[in-house]
PDB file of N, CA and C in Angstrom:
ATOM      1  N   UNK A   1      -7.417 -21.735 -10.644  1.00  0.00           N
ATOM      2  CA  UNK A   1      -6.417 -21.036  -9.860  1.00  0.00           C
ATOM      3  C   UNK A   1      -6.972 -19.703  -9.379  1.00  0.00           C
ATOM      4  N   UNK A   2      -8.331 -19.755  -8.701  1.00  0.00           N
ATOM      5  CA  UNK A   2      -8.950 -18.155  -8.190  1.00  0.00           C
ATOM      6  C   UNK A   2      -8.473 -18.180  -6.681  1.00  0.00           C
ATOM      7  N   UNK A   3      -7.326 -18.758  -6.320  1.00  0.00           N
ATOM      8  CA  UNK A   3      -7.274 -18.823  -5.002  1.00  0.00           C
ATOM      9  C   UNK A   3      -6.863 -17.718  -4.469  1.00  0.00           C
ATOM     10  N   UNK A   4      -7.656 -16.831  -3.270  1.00  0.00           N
ATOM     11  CA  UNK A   4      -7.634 -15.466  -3.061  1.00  0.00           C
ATOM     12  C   UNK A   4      -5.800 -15.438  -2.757  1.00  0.00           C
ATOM     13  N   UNK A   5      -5.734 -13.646  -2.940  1.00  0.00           N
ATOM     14  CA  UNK A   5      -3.712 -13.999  -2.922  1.00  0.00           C
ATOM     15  C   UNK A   5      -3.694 -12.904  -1.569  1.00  0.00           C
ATOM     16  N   UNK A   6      -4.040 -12.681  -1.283  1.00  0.00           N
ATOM     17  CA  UNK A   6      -4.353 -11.114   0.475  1.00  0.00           C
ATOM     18  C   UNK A   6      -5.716 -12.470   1.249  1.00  0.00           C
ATOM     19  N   UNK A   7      -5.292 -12.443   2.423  1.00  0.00           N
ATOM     20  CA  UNK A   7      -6.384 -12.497   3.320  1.00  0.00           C
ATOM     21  C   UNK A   7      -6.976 -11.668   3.789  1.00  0.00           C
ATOM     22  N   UNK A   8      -8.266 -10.860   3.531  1.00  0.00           N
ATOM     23  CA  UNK A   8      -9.514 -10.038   3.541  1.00  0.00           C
ATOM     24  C   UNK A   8     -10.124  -9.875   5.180  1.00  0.00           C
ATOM     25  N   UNK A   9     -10.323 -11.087   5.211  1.00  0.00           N
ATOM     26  CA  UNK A   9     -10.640 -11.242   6.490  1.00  0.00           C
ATOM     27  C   UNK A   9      -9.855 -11.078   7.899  1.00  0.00           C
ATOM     28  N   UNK A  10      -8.368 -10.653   7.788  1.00  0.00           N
ATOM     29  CA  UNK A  10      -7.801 -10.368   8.743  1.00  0.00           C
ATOM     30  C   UNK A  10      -7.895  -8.655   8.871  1.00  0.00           C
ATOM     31  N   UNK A  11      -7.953  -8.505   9.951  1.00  0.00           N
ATOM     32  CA  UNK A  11      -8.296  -6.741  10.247  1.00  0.00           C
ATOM     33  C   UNK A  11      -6.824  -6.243   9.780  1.00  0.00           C
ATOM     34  N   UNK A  12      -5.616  -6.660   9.900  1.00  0.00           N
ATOM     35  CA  UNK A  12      -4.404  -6.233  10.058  1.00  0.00           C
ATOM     36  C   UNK A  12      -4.445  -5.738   8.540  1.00  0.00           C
ATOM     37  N   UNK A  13      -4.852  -6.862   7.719  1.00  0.00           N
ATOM     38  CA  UNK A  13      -4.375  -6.257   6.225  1.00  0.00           C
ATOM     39  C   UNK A  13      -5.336  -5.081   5.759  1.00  0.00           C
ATOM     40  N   UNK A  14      -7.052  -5.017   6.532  1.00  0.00           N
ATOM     41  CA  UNK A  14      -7.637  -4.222   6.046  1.00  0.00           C
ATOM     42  C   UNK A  14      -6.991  -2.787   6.586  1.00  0.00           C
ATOM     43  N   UNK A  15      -6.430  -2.952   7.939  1.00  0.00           N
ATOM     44  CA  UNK A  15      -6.007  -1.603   8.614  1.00  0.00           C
ATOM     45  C   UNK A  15      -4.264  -1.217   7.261  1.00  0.00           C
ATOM     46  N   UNK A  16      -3.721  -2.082   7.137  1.00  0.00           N
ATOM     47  CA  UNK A  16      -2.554  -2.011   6.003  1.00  0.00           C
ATOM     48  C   UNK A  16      -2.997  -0.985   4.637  1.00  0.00           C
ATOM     49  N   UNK A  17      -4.289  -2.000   4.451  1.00  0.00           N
ATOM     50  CA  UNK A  17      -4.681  -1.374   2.859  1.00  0.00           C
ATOM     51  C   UNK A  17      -5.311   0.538   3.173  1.00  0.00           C
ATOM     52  N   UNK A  18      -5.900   0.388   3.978  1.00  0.00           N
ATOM     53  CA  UNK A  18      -6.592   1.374   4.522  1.00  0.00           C
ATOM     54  C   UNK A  18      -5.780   2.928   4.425  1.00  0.00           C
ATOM     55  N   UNK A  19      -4.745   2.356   4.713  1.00  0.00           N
ATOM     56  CA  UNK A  19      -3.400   3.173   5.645  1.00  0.00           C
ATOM     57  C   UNK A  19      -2.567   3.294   4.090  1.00  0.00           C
ATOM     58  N   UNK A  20      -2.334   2.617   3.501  1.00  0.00           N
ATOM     59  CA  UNK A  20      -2.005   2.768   1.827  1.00  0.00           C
ATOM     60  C   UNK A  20      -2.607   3.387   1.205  1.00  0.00           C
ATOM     61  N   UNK A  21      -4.124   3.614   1.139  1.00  0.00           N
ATOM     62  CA  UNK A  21      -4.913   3.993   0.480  1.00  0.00           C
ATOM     63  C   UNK A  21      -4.860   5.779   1.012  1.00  0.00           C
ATOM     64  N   UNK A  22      -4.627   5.667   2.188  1.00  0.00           N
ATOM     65  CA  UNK A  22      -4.711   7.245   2.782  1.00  0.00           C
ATOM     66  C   UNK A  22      -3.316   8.027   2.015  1.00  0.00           C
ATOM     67  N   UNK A  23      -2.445   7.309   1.756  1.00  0.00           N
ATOM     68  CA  UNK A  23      -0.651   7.689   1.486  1.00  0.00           C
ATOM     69  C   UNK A  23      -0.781   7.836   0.123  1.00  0.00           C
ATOM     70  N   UNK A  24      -1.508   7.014  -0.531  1.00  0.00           N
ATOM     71  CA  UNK A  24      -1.303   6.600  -1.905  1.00  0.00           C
ATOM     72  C   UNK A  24      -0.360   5.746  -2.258  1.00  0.00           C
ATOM     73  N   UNK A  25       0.317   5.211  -1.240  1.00  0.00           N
ATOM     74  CA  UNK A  25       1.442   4.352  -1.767  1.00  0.00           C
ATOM     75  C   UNK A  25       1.586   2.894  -1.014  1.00  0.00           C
ATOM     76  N   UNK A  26       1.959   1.958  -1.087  1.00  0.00           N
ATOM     77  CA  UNK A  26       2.484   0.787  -0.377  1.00  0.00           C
ATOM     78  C   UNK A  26       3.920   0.516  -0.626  1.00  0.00           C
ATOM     79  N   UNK A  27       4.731   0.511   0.453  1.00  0.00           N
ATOM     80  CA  UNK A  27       6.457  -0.391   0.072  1.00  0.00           C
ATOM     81  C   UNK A  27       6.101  -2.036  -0.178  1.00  0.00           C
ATOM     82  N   UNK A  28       6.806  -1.910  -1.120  1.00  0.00           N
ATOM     83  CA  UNK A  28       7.167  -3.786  -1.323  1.00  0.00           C
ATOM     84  C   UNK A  28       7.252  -4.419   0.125  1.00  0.00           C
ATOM     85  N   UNK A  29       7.682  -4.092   1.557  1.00  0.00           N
ATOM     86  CA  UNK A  29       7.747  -4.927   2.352  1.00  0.00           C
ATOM     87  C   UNK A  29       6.294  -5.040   2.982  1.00  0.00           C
ATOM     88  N   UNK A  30       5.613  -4.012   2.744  1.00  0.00           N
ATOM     89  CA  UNK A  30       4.352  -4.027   3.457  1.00  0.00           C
ATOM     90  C   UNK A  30       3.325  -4.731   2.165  1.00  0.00           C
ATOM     91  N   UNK A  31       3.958  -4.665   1.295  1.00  0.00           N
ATOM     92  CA  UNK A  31       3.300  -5.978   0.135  1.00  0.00           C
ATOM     93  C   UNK A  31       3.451  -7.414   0.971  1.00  0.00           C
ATOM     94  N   UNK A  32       4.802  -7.410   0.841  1.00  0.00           N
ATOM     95  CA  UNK A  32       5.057  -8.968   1.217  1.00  0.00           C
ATOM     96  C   UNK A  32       4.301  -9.116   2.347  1.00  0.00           C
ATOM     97  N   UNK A  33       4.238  -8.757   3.414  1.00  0.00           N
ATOM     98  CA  UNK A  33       3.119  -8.957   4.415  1.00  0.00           C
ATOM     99  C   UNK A  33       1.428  -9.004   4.167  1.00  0.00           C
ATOM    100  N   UNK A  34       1.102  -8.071   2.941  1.00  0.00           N
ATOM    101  CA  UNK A  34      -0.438  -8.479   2.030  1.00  0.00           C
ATOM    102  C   UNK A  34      -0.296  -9.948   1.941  1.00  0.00           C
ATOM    103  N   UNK A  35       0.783 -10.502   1.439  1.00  0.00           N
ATOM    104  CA  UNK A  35       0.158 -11.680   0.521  1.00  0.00           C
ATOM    105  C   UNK A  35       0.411 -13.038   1.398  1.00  0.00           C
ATOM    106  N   UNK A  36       0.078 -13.783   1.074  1.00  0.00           N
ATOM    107  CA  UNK A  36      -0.347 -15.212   1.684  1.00  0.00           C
ATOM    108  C   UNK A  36       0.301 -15.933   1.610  1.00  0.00           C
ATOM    109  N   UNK A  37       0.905 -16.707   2.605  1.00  0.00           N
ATOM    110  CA  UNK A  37       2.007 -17.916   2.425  1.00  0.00           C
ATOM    111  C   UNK A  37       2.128 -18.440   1.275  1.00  0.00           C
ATOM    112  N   UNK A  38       3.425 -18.819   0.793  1.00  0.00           N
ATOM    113  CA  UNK A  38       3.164 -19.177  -0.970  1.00  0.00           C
ATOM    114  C   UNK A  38       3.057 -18.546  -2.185  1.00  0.00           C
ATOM    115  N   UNK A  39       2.708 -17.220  -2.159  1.00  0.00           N
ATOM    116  CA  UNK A  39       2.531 -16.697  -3.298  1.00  0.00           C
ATOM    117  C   UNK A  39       4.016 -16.256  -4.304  1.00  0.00           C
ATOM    118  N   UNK A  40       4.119 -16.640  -4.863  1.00  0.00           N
ATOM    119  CA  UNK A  40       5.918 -16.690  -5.281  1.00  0.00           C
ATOM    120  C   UNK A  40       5.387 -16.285  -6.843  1.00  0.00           C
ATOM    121  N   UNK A  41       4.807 -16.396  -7.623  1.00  0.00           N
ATOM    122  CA  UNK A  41       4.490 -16.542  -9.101  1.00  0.00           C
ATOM    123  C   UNK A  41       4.259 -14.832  -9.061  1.00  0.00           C
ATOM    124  N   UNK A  42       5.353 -14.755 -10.035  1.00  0.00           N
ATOM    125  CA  UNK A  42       5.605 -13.251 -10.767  1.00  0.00           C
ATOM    126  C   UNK A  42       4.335 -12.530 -10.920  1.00  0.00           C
ATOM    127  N   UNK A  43       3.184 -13.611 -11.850  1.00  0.00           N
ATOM    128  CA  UNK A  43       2.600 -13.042 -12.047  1.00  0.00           C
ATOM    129  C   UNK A  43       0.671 -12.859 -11.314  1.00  0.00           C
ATOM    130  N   UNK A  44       1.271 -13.728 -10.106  1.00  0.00           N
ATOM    131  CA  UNK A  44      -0.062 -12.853  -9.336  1.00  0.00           C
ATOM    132  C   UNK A  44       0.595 -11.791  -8.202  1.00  0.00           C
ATOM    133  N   UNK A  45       1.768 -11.950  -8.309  1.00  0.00           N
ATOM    134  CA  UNK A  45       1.973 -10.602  -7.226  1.00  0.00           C
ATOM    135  C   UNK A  45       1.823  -9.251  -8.697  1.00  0.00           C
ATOM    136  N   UNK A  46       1.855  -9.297  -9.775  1.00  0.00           N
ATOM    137  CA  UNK A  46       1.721  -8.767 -10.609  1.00  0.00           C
ATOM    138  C   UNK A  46      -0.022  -8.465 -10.437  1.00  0.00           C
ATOM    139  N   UNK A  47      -1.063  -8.982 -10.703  1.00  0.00           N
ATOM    140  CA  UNK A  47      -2.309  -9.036 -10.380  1.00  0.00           C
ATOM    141  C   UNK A  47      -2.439  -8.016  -9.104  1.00  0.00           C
ATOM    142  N   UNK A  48      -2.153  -8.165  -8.020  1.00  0.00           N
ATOM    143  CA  UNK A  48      -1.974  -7.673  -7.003  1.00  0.00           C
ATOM    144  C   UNK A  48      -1.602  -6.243  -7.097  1.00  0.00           C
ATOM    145  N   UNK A  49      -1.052  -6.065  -7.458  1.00  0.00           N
ATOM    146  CA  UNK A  49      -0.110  -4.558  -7.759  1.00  0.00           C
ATOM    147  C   UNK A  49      -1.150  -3.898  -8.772  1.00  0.00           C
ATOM    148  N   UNK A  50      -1.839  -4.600 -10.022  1.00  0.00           N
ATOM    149  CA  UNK A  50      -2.944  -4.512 -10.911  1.00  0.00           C
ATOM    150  C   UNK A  50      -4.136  -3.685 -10.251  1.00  0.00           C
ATOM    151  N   UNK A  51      -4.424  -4.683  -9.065  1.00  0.00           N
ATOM    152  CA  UNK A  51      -5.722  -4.157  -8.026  1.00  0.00           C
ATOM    153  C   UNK A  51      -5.508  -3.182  -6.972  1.00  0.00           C
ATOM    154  N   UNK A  52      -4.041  -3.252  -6.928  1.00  0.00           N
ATOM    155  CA  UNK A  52      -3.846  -1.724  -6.410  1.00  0.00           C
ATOM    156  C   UNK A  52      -4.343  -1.020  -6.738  1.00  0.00           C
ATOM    157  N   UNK A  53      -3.343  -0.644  -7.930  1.00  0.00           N
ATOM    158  CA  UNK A  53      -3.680   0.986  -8.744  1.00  0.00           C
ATOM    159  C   UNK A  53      -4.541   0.978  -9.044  1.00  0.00           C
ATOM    160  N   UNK A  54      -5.533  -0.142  -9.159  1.00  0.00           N
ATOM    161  CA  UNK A  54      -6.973   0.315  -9.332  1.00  0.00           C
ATOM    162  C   UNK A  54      -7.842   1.474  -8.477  1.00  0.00           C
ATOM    163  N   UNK A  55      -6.964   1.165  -7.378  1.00  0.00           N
ATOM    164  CA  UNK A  55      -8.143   2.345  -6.291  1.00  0.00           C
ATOM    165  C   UNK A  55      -7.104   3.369  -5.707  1.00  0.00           C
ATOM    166  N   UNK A  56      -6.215   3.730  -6.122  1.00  0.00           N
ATOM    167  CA  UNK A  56      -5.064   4.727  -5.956  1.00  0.00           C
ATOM    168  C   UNK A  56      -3.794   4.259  -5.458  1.00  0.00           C
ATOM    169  N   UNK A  57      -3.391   2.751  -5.124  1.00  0.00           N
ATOM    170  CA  UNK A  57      -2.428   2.787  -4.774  1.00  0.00           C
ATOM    171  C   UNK A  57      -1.320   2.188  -5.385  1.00  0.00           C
ATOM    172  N   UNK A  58      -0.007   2.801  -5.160  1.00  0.00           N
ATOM    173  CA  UNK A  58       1.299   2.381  -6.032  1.00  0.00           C
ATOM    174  C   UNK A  58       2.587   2.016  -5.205  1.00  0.00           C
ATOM    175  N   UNK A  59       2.853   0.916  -5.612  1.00  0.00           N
ATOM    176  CA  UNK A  59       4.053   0.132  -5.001  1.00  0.00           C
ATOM    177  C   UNK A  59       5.488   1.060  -5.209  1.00  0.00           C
ATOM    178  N   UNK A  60       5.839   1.521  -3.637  1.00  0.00           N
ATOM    179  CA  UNK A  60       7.474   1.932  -4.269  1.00  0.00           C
ATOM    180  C   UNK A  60       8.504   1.002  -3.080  1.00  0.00           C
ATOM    181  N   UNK A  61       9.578   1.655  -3.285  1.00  0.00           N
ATOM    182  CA  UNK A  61      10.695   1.122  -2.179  1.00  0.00           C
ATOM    183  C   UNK A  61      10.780   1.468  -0.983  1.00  0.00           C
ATOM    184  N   UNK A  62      10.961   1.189   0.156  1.00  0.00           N
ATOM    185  CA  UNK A  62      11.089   1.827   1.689  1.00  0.00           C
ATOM    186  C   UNK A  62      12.073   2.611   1.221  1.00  0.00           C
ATOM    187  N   UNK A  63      13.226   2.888   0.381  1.00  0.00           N
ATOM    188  CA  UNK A  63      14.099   3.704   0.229  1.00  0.00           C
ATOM    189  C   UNK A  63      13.604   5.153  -0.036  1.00  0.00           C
ATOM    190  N   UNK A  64      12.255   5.146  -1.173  1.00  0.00           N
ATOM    191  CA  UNK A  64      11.948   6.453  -1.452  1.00  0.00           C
ATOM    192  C   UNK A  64      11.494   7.280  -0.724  1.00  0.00           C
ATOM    193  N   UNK A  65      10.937   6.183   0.313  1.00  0.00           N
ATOM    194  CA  UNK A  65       9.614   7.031   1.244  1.00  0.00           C
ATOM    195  C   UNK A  65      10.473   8.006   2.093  1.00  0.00           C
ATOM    196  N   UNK A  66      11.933   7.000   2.788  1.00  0.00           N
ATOM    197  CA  UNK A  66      12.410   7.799   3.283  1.00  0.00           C
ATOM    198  C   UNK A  66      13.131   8.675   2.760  1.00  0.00           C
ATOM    199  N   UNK A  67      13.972   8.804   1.874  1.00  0.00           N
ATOM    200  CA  UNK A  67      14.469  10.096   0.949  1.00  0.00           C
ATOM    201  C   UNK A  67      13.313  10.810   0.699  1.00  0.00           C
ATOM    202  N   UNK A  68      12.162  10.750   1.071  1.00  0.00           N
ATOM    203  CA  UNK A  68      11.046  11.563   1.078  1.00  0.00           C
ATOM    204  C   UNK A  68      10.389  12.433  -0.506  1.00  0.00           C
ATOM    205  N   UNK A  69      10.934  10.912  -1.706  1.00  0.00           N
ATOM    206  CA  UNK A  69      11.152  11.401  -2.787  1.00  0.00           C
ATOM    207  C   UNK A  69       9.413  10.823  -3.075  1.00  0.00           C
ATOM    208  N   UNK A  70       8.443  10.268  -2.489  1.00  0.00           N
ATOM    209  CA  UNK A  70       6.810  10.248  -2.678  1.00  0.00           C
ATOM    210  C   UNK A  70       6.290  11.706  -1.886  1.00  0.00           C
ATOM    211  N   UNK A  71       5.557  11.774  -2.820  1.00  0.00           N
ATOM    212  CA  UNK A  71       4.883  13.197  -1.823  1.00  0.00           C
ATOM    213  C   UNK A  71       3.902  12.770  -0.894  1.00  0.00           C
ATOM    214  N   UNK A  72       3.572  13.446   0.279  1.00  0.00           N
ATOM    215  CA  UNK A  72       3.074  12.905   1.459  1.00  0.00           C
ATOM    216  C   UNK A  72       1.505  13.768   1.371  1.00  0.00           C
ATOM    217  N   UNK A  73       0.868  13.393   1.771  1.00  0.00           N
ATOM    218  CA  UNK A  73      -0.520  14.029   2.111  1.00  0.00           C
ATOM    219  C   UNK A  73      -0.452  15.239   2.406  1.00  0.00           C
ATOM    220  N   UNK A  74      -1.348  16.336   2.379  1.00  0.00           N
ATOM    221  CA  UNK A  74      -1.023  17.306   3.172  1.00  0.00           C
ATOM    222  C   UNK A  74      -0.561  17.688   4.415  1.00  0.00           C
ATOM    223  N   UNK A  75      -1.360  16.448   4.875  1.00  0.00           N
ATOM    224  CA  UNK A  75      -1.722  16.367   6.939  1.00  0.00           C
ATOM    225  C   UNK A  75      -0.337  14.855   7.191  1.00  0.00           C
ATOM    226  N   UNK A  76       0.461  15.172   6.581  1.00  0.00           N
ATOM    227  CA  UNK A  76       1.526  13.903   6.235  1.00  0.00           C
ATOM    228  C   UNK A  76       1.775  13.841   8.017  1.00  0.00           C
ATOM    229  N   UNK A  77       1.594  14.808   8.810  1.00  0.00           N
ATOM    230  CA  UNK A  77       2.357  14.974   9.502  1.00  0.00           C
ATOM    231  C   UNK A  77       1.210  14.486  11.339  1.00  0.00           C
ATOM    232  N   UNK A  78       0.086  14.939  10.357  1.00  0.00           N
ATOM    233  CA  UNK A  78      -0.821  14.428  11.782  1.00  0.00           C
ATOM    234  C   UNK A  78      -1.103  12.341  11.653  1.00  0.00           C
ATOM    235  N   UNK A  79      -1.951  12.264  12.785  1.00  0.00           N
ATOM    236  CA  UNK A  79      -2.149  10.762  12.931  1.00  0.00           C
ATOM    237  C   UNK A  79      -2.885  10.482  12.225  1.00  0.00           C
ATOM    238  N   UNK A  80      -3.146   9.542  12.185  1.00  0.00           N
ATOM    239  CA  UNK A  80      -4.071   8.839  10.761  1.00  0.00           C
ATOM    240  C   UNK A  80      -5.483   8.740  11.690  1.00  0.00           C
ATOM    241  N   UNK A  81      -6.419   9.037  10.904  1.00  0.00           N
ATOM    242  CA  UNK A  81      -7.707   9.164  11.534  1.00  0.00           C
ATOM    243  C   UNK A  81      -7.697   7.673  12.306  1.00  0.00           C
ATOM    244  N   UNK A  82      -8.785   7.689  13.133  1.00  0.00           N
ATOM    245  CA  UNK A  82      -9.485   6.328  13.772  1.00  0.00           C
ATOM    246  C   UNK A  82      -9.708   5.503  12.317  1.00  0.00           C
ATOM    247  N   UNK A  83     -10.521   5.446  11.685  1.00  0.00           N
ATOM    248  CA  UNK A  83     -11.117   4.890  10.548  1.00  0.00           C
ATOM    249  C   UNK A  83     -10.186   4.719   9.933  1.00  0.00           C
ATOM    250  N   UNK A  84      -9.061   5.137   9.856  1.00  0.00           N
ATOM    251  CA  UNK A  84      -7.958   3.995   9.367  1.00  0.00           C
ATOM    252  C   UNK A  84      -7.136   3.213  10.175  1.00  0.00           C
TER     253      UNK A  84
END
């Protein structure tokens, strides 16, 4: 069961992760769009969330972001570089 659970090879998810990685955070809906038709089992979206926080990033709610209760980057406010 190593069947990859994110498709890698699509630019969209690398520009997603990229763009998470700059915030420090991902919403659950922009999860559900990471993962791959099918993935329903608790515990590889669990895995997933695992390999997040491995490289700084943490799953919250679209609710917090906007109550503006995650703290934002410094530059929260400019565009996100090219390279992301």
């Amino acid at each position: 069961m190593n069947e990859p659970l994110i498709d890698l090879g699509n630019s969209s998810v690398w520009r997603l992760i990229r763009r998470a990685r700059w915030r420090g955070y991902i919403t659950y809906d922009e999860l559900d769009r990471l993962l791959l038709p099918g993935i329903v089992s608790p515990e590889q979206v669990e895995d997933v969330l695992e390999q997040l926080s491995e490289i700084g990033i943490r799953a919250v709610d679209a609710a917090e972001v906007v109550g503006s209760a995650i703290p934002q980057p410094a530059n929260a406010n400019e565009p996100l570089p090219e390279t992301c």
